[in-house]
C-alpha atoms as a PDB file:
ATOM      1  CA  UNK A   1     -45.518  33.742 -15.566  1.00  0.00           C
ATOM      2  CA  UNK A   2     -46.775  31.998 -12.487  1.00  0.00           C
ATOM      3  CA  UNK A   3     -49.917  32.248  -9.592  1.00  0.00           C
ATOM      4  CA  UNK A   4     -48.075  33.418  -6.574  1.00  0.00           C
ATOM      5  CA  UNK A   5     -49.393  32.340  -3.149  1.00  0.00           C
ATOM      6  CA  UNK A   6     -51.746  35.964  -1.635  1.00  0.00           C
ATOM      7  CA  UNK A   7     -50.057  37.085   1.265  1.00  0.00           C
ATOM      8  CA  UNK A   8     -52.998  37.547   4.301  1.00  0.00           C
ATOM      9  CA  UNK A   9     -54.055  39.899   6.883  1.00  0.00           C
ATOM     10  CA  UNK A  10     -51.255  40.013   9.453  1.00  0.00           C
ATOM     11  CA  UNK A  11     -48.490  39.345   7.071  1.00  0.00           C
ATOM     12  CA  UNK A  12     -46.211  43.144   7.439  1.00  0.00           C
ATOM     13  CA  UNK A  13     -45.567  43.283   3.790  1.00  0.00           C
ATOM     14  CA  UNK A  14     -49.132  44.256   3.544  1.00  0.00           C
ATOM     15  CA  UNK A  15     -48.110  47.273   6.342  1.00  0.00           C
ATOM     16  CA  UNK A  16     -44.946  48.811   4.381  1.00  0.00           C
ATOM     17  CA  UNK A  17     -45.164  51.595   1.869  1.00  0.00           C
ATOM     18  CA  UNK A  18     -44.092  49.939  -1.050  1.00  0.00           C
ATOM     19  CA  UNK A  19     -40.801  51.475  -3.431  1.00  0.00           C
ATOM     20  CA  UNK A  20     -41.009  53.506  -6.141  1.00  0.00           C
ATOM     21  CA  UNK A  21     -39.611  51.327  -9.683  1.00  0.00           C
ATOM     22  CA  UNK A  22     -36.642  53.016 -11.578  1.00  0.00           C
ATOM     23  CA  UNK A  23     -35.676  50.435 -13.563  1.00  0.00           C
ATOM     24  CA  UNK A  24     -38.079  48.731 -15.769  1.00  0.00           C
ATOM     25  CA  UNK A  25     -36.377  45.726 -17.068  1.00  0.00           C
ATOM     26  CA  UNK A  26     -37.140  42.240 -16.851  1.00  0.00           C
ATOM     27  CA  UNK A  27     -37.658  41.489 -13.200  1.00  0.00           C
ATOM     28  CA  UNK A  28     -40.524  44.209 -13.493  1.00  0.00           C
ATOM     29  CA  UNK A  29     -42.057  42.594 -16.106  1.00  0.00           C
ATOM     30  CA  UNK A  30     -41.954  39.423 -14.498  1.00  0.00           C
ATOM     31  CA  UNK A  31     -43.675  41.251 -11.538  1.00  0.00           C
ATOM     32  CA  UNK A  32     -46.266  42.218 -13.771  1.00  0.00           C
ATOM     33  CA  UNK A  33     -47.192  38.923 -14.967  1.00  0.00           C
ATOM     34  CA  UNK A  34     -46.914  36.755 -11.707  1.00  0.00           C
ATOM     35  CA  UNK A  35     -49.404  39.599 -10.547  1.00  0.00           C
ATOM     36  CA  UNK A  36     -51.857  39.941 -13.451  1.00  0.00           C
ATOM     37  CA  UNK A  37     -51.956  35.851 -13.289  1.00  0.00           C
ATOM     38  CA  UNK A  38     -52.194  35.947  -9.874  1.00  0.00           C
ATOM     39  CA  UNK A  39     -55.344  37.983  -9.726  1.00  0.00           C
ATOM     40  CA  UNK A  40     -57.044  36.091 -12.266  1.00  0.00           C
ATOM     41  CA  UNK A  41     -56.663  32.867 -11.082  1.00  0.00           C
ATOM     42  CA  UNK A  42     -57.734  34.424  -7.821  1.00  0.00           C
ATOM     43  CA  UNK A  43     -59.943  36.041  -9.297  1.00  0.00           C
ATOM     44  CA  UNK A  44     -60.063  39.699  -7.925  1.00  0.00           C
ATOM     45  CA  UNK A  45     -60.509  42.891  -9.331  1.00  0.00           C
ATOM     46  CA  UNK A  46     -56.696  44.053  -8.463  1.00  0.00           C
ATOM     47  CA  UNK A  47     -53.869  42.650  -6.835  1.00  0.00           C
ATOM     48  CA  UNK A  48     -50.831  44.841  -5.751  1.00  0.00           C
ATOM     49  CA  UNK A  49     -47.653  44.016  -5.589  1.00  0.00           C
ATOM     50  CA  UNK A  50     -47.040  43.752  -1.743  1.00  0.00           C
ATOM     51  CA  UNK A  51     -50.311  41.123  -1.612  1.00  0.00           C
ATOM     52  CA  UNK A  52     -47.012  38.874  -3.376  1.00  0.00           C
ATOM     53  CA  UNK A  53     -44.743  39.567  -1.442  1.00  0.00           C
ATOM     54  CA  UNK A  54     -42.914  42.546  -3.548  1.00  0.00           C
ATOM     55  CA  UNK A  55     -42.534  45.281  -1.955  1.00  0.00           C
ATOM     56  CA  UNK A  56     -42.707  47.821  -5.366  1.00  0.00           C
ATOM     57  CA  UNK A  57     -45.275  50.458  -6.138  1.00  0.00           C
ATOM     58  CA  UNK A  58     -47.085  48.043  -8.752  1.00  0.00           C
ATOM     59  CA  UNK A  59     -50.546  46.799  -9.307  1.00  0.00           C
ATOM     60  CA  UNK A  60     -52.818  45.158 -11.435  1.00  0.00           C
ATOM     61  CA  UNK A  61     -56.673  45.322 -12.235  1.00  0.00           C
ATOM     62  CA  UNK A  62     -59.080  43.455 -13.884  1.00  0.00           C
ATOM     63  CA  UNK A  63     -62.519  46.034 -14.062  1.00  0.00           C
ATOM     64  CA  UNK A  64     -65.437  45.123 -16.684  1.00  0.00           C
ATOM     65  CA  UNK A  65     -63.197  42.760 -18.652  1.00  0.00           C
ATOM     66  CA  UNK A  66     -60.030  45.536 -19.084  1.00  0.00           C
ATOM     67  CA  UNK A  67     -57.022  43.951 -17.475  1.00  0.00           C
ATOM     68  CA  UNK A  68     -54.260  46.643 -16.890  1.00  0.00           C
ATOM     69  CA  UNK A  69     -51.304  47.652 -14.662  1.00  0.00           C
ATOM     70  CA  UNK A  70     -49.649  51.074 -13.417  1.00  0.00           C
ATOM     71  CA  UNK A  71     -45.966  51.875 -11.768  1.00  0.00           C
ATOM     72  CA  UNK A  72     -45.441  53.683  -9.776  1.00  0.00           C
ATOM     73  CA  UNK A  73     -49.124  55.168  -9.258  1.00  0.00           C
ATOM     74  CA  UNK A  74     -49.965  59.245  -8.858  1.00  0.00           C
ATOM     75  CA  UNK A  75     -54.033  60.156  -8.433  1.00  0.00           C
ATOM     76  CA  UNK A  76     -56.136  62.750  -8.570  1.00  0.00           C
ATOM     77  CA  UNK A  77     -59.259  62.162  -6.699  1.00  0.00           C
ATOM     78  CA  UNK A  78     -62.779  63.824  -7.836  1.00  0.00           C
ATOM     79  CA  UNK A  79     -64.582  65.771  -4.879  1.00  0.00           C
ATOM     80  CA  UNK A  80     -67.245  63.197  -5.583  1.00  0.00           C
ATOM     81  CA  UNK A  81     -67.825  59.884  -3.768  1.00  0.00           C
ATOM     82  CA  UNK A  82     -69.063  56.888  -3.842  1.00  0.00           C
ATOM     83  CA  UNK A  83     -70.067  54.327  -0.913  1.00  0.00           C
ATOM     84  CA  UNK A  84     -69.705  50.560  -1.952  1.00  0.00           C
ATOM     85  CA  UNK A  85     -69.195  47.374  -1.136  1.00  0.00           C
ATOM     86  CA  UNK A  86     -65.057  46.491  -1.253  1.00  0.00           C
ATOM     87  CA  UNK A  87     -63.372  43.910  -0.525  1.00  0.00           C
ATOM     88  CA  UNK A  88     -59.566  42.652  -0.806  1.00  0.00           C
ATOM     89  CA  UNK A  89     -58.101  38.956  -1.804  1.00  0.00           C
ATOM     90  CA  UNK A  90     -55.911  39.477   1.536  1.00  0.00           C
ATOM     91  CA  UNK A  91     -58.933  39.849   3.675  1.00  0.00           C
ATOM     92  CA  UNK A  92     -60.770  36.882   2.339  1.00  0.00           C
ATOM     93  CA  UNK A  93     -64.419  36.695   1.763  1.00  0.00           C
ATOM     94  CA  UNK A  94     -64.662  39.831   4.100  1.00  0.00           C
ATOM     95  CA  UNK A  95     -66.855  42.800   2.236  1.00  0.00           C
ATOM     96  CA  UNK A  96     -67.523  46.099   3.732  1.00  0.00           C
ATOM     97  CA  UNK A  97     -69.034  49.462   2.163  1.00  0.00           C
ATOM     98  CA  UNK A  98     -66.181  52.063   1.949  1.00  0.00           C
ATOM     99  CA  UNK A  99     -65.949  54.990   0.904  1.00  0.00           C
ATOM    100  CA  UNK A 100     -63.757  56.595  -1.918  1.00  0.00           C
ATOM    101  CA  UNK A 101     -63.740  59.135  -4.725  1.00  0.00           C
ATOM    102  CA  UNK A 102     -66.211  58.478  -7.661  1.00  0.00           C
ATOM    103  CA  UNK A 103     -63.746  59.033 -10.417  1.00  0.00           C
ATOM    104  CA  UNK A 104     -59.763  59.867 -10.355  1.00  0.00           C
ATOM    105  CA  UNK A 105     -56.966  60.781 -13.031  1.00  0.00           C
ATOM    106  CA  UNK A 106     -54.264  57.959 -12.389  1.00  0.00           C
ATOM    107  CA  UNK A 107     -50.420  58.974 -14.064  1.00  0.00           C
ATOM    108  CA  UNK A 108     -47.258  56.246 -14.108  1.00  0.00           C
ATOM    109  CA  UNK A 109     -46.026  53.703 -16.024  1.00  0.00           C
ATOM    110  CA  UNK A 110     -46.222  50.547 -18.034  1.00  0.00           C
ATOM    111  CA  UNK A 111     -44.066  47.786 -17.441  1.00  0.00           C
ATOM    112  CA  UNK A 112     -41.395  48.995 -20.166  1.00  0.00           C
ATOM    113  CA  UNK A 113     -41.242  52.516 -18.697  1.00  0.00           C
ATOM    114  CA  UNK A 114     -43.738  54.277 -20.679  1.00  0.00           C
ATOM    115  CA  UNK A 115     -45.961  57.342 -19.377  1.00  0.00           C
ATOM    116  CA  UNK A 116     -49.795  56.025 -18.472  1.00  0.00           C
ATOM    117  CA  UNK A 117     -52.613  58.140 -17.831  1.00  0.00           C
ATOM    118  CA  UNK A 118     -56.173  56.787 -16.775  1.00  0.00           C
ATOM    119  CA  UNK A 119     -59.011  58.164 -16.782  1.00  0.00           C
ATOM    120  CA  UNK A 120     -61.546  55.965 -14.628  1.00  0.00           C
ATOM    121  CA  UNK A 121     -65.056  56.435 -12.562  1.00  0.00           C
ATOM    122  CA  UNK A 122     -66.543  53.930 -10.247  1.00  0.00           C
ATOM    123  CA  UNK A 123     -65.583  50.473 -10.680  1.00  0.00           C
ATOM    124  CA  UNK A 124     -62.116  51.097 -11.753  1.00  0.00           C
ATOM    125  CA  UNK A 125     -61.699  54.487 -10.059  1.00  0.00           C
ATOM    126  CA  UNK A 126     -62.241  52.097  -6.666  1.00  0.00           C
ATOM    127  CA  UNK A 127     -60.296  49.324  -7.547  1.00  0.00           C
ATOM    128  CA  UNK A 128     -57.215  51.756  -8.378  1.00  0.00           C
ATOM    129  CA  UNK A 129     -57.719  53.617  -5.155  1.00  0.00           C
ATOM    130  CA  UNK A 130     -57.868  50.150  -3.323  1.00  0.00           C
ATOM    131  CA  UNK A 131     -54.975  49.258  -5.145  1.00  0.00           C
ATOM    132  CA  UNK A 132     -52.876  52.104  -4.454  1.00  0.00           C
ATOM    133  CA  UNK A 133     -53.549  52.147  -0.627  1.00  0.00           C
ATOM    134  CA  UNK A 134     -51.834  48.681  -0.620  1.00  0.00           C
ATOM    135  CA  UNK A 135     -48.773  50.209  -2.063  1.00  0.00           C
ATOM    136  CA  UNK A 136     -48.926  52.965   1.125  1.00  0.00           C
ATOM    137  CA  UNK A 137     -49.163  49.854   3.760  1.00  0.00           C
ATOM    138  CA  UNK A 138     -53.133  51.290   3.854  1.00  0.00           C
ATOM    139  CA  UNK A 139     -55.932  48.007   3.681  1.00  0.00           C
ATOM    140  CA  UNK A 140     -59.722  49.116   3.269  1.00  0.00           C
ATOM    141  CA  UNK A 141     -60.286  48.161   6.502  1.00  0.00           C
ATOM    142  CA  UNK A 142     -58.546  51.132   8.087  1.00  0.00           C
ATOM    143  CA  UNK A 143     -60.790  53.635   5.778  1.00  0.00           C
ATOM    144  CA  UNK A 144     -64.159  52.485   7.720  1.00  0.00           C
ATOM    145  CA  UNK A 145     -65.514  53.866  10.527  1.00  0.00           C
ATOM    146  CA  UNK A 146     -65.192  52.778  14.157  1.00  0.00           C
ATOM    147  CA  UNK A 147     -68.170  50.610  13.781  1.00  0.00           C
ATOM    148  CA  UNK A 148     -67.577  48.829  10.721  1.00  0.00           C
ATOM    149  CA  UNK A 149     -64.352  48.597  11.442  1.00  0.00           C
ATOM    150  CA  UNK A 150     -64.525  46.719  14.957  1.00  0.00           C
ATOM    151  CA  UNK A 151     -67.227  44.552  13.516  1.00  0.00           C
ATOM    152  CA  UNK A 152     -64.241  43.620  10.177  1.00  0.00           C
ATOM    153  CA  UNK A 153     -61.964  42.990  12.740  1.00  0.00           C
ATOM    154  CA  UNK A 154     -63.736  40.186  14.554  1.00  0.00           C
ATOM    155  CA  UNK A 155     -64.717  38.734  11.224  1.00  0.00           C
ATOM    156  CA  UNK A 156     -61.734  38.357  10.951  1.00  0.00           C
ATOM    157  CA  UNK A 157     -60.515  36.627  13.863  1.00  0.00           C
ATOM    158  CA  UNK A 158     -63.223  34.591  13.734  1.00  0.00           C
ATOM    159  CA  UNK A 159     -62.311  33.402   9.957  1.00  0.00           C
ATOM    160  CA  UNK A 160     -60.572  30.126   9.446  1.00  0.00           C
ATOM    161  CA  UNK A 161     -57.329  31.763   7.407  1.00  0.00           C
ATOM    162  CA  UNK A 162     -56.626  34.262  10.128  1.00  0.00           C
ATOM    163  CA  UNK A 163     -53.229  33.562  11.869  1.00  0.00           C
ATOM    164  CA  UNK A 164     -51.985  31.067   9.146  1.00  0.00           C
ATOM    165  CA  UNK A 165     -48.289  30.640   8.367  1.00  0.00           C
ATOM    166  CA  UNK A 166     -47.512  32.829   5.849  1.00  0.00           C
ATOM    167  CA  UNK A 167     -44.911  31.945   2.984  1.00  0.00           C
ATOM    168  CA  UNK A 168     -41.528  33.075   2.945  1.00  0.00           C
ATOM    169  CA  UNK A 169     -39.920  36.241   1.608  1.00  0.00           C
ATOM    170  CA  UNK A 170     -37.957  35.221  -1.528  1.00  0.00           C
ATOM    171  CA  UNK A 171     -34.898  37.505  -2.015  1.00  0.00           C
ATOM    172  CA  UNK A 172     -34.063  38.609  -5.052  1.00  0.00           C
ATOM    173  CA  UNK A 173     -30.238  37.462  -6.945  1.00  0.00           C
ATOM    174  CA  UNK A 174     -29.930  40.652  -8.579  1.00  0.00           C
ATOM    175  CA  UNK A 175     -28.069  43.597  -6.479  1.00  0.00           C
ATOM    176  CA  UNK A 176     -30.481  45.700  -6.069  1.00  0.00           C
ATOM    177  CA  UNK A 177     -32.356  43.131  -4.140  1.00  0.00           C
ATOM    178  CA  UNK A 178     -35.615  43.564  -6.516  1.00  0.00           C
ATOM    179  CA  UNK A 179     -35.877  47.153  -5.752  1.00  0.00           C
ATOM    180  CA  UNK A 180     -34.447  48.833  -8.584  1.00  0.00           C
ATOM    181  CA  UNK A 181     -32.136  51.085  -6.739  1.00  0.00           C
END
């Protein structure tokens, strides 16, 4: 597996909604562990797919010492919410209180194609919400209100990493182009 360079704010991978997976093979696994490597080395609490430059609806976490992945993410927010501090390893050291659901039912898939179902509150329940939005081209920023919002946004072109050259896409050799089709 390898740490793959974190794509920043600006970069339009992080703007795309990501593709669903249909074939789980090797390439997805290696997805899996350049991303769960990724975000530990990082370290963050999740890291999605697009934040590498893939553009597949895959993430990772790492909550309260439980590292995990989903494909291909459904959820099922609670009525209940929860206002916290979040923050994202594209947007770095940037933190913001945003609001999400207190607790969700996630459904998809392990990296071999295998139903998942997760059952998480707070903690997890916002870093799989966080996670998923990156896989709908959504960043936590866009969920604040006008005021925080404005006040993120001149963080962050006031911060040191904004406008840097980001890497290059690599294309995948397989015919699909990486995206399972």
């Amino acid at each position: 597996m390898a740490i793959r360079p974190i794509r920043l704010f600006g970069d339009p991978v992080l703007r795309r909604r990501a593709i669903e997976v249909v074939d789980f093979d090797a390439e997805i696994r290696q997805v899996v562990g350049d991303l769960t490597d990724t975000m530990l080395h990082a370290p963050g609490a999740g890291l999605a797919a697009p934040q590498i430059g893939v553009g597949l609806r895959i993430f990772t976490w790492n909550v309260d010492d439980e590292v995990g992945h989903l494909i291909n993410p459904q959820l099922h927010l609670s009525a209940e919410t929860q206002d916290g501090p979040e923050g994202c390893l594209s947007l770095p050291e940037l933190t913001y209180d945003c609001l999400r659901a207190m607790s969700l039912v996630a459904t998809g898939f392990d990296m071999y194609g295998e139903p998942v179902r997760i059952e998480a509150s707070e903690l997890l329940a916002r870093a799989i919400q966080h996670e998923t939005d990156h896989l709908d081209g959504v960043l936590f920023i866009d969920r604040l209100d006008d005021e925080a919002r404005k006040a993120a946004m001149k963080e962050i072109r006031e911060s040191e990493w904004f406008g840097l050259e980001q890497p290059t896409v690599r294309i995948s050799p397989h015919a699909t182009g990486g995206f399972g089709r």
